[in-house]
Protein backbone atom coordinates (compact mmCIF):
# COMPACT_ATOMS: atom_id res chain seq x y z
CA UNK A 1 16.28 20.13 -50.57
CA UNK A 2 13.37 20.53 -48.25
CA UNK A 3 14.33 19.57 -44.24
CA UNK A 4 11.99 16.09 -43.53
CA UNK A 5 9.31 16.58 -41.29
CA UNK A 6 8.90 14.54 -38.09
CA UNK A 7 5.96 12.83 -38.46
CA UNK A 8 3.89 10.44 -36.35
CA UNK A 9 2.18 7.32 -38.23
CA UNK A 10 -1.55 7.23 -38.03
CA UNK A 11 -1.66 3.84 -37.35
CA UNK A 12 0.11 3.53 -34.47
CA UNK A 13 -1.92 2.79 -31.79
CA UNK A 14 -2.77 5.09 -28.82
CA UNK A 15 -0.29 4.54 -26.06
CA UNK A 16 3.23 5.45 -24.69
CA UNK A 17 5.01 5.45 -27.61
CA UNK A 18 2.79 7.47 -29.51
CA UNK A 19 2.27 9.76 -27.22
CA UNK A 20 6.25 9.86 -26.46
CA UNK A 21 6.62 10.87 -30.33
CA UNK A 22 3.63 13.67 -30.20
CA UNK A 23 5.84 15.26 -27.66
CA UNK A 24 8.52 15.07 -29.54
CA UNK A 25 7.22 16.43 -32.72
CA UNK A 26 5.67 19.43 -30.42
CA UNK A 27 9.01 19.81 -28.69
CA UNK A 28 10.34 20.46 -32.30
CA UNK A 29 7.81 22.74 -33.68
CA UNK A 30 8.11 24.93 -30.52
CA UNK A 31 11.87 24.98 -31.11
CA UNK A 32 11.37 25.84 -35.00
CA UNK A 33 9.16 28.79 -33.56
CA UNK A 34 11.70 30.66 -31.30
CA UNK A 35 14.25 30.32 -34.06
CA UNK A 36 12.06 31.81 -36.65
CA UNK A 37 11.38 34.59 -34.27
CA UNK A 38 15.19 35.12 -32.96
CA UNK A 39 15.89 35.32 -37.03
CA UNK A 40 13.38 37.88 -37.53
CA UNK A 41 13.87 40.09 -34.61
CA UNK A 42 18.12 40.07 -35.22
CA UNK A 43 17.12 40.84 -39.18
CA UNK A 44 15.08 43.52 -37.87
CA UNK A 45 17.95 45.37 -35.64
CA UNK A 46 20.86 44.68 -39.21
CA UNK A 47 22.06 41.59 -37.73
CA UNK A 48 22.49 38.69 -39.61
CA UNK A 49 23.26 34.80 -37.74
CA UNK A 50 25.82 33.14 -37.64
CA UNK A 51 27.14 29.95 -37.14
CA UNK A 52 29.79 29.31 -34.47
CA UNK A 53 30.43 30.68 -30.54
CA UNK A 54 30.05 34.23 -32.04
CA UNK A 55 26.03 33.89 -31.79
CA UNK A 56 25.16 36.95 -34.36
CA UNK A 57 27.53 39.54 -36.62
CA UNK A 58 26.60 42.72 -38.23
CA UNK A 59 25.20 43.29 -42.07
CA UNK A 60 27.54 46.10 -42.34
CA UNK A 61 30.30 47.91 -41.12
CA UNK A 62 29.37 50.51 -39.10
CA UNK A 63 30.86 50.04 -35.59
CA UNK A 64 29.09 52.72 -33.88
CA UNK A 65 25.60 51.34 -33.72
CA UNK A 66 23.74 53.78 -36.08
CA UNK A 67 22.02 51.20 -37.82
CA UNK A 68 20.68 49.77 -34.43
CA UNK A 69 19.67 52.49 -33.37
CA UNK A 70 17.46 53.57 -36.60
CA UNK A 71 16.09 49.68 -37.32
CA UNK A 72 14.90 50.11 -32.87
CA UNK A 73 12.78 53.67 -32.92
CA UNK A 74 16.44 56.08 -32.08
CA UNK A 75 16.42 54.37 -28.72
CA UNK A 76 19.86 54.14 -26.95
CA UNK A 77 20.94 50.11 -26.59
CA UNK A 78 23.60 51.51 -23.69
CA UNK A 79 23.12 50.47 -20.56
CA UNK A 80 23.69 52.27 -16.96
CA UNK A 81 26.12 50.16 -14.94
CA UNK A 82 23.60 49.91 -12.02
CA UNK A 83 21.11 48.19 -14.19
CA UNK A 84 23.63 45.68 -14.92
CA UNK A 85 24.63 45.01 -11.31
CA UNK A 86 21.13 45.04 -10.76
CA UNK A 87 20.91 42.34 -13.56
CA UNK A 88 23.45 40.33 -12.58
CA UNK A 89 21.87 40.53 -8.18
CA UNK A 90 18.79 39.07 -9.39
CA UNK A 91 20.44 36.41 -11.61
CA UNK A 92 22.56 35.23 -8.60
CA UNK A 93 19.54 35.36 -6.49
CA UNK A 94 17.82 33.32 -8.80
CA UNK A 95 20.42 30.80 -9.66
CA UNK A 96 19.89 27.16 -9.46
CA UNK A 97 21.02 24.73 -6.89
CA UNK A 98 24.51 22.67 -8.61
CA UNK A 99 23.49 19.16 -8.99
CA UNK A 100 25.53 18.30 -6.14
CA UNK A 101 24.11 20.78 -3.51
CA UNK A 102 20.59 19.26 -4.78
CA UNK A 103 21.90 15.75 -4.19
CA UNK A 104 23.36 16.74 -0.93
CA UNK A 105 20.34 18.68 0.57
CA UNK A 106 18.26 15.35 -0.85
CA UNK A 107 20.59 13.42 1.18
CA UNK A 108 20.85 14.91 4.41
CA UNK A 109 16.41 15.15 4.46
CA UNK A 110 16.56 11.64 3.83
CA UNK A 111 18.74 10.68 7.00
CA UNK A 112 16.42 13.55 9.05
CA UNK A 113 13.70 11.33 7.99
CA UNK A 114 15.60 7.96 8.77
CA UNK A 115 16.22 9.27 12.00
CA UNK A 116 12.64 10.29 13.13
CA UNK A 117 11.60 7.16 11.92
CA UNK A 118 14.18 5.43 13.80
CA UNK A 119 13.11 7.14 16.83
CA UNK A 120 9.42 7.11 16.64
CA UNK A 121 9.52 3.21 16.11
CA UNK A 122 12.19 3.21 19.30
CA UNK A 123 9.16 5.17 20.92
CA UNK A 124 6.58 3.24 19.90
CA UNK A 125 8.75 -0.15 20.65
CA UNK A 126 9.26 0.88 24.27
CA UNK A 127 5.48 1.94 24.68
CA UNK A 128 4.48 -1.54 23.52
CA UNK A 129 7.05 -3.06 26.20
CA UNK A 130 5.04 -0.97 28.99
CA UNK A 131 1.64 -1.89 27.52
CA UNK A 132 2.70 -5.63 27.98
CA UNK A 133 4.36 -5.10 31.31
CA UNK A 134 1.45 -3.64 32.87
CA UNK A 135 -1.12 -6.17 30.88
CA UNK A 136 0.75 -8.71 32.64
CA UNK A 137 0.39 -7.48 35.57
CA UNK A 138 -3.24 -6.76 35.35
CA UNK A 139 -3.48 -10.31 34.42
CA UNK A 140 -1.35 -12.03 37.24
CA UNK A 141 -3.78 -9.88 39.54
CA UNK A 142 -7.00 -11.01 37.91
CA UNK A 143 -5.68 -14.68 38.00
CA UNK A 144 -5.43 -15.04 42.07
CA UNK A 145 -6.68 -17.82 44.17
CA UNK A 146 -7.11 -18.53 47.80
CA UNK A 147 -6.68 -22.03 48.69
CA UNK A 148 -9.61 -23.58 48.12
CA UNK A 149 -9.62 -22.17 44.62
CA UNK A 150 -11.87 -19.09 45.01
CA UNK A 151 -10.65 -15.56 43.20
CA UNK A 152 -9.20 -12.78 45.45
CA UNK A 153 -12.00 -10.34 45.03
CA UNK A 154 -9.92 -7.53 46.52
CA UNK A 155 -7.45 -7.39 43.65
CA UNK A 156 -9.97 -7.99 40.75
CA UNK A 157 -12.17 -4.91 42.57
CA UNK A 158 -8.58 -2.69 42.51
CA UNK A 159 -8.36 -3.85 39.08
CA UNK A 160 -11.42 -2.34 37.66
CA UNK A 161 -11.79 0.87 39.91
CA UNK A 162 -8.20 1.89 38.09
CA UNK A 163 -9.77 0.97 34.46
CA UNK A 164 -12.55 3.16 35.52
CA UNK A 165 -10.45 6.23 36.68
CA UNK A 166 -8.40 5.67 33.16
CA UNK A 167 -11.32 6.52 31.70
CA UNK A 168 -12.55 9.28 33.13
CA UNK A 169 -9.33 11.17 33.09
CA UNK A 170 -9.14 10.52 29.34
């Protein structure tokens, strides 16, 4: 009996689902690839697979590797020991972050960020307090009257020969 094949109606519509079950169906196909290929090449070097932890056994049994070596060109399959370490370095090197070191570093970037954004809005909160300080200010100055009700002229002129210096110096 023939293995089904995962197939995707043509009527469905065009959408998520659809496209969630294309990706599927090419996740399988790729899959059905590499094992075709990982059959060939071990039925290439004698090796038959099997089921199990194992992974692979041999057709026959010779125990010295003769039968590798013909079915590979003659070529040695031994390794030197410093390729291995070598092997192994770059592995290590290469290895992925555990799921908790991941979470971790995720975790402390998050409360670096928390805490620059705690500061610049403590920045930003006392800059606004200054603004409004010296707006007041400005404004208690602009707002001055002599008795008979006429503006202080000498404080409004202070007034804008300061705006004007702000501006030039910026």
């Amino acid at each position: 009996m023939a293995p089904k094949k995962f197939v995707v109606p043509e009527s469905m519509p065009d959408g998520i689902h659809r496209r969630k079950l294309e990706k599927i169906k090419k996740n399988l196909d790729h899959n059905a690839k590499v094992k075709r290929s990982y059959r060939k090449t071990l039925a290439k070097m004698g090796l038959e697979p099997m089921r199990g932890p194992a992974g692979y056994q041999k057709k026959s049994n010779l125990s010295d590797g003769s039968q590798i070596k013909e079915s590979m060109g003659g070529e040695d399959l031994s390794y030197d020991s410093d390729v291995i370490k070598k092997k192994k370095e770059d592995t290590a090197s290469r290895q992925k972050l555990s799921r908790f070191k991941r979470q971790e570093t995720m975790a402390m970037k998050r409360k670096f960020d928390i805490e620059a954004k705690k500061k610049e809005i403590a920045q930003n909160e006392l800059m606004r307090k200054q603004k409004l300080e010296q707006r007041d200010r400005m404004k208690k100055k602009m707002n001055q009257f002599n008795r008979t009700g006429q503006p202080k002229l000498g404080a409004r002129v202070n007034i804008l020969l300061d705006k004007i210096q702000r501006t030039d110096n910026n």
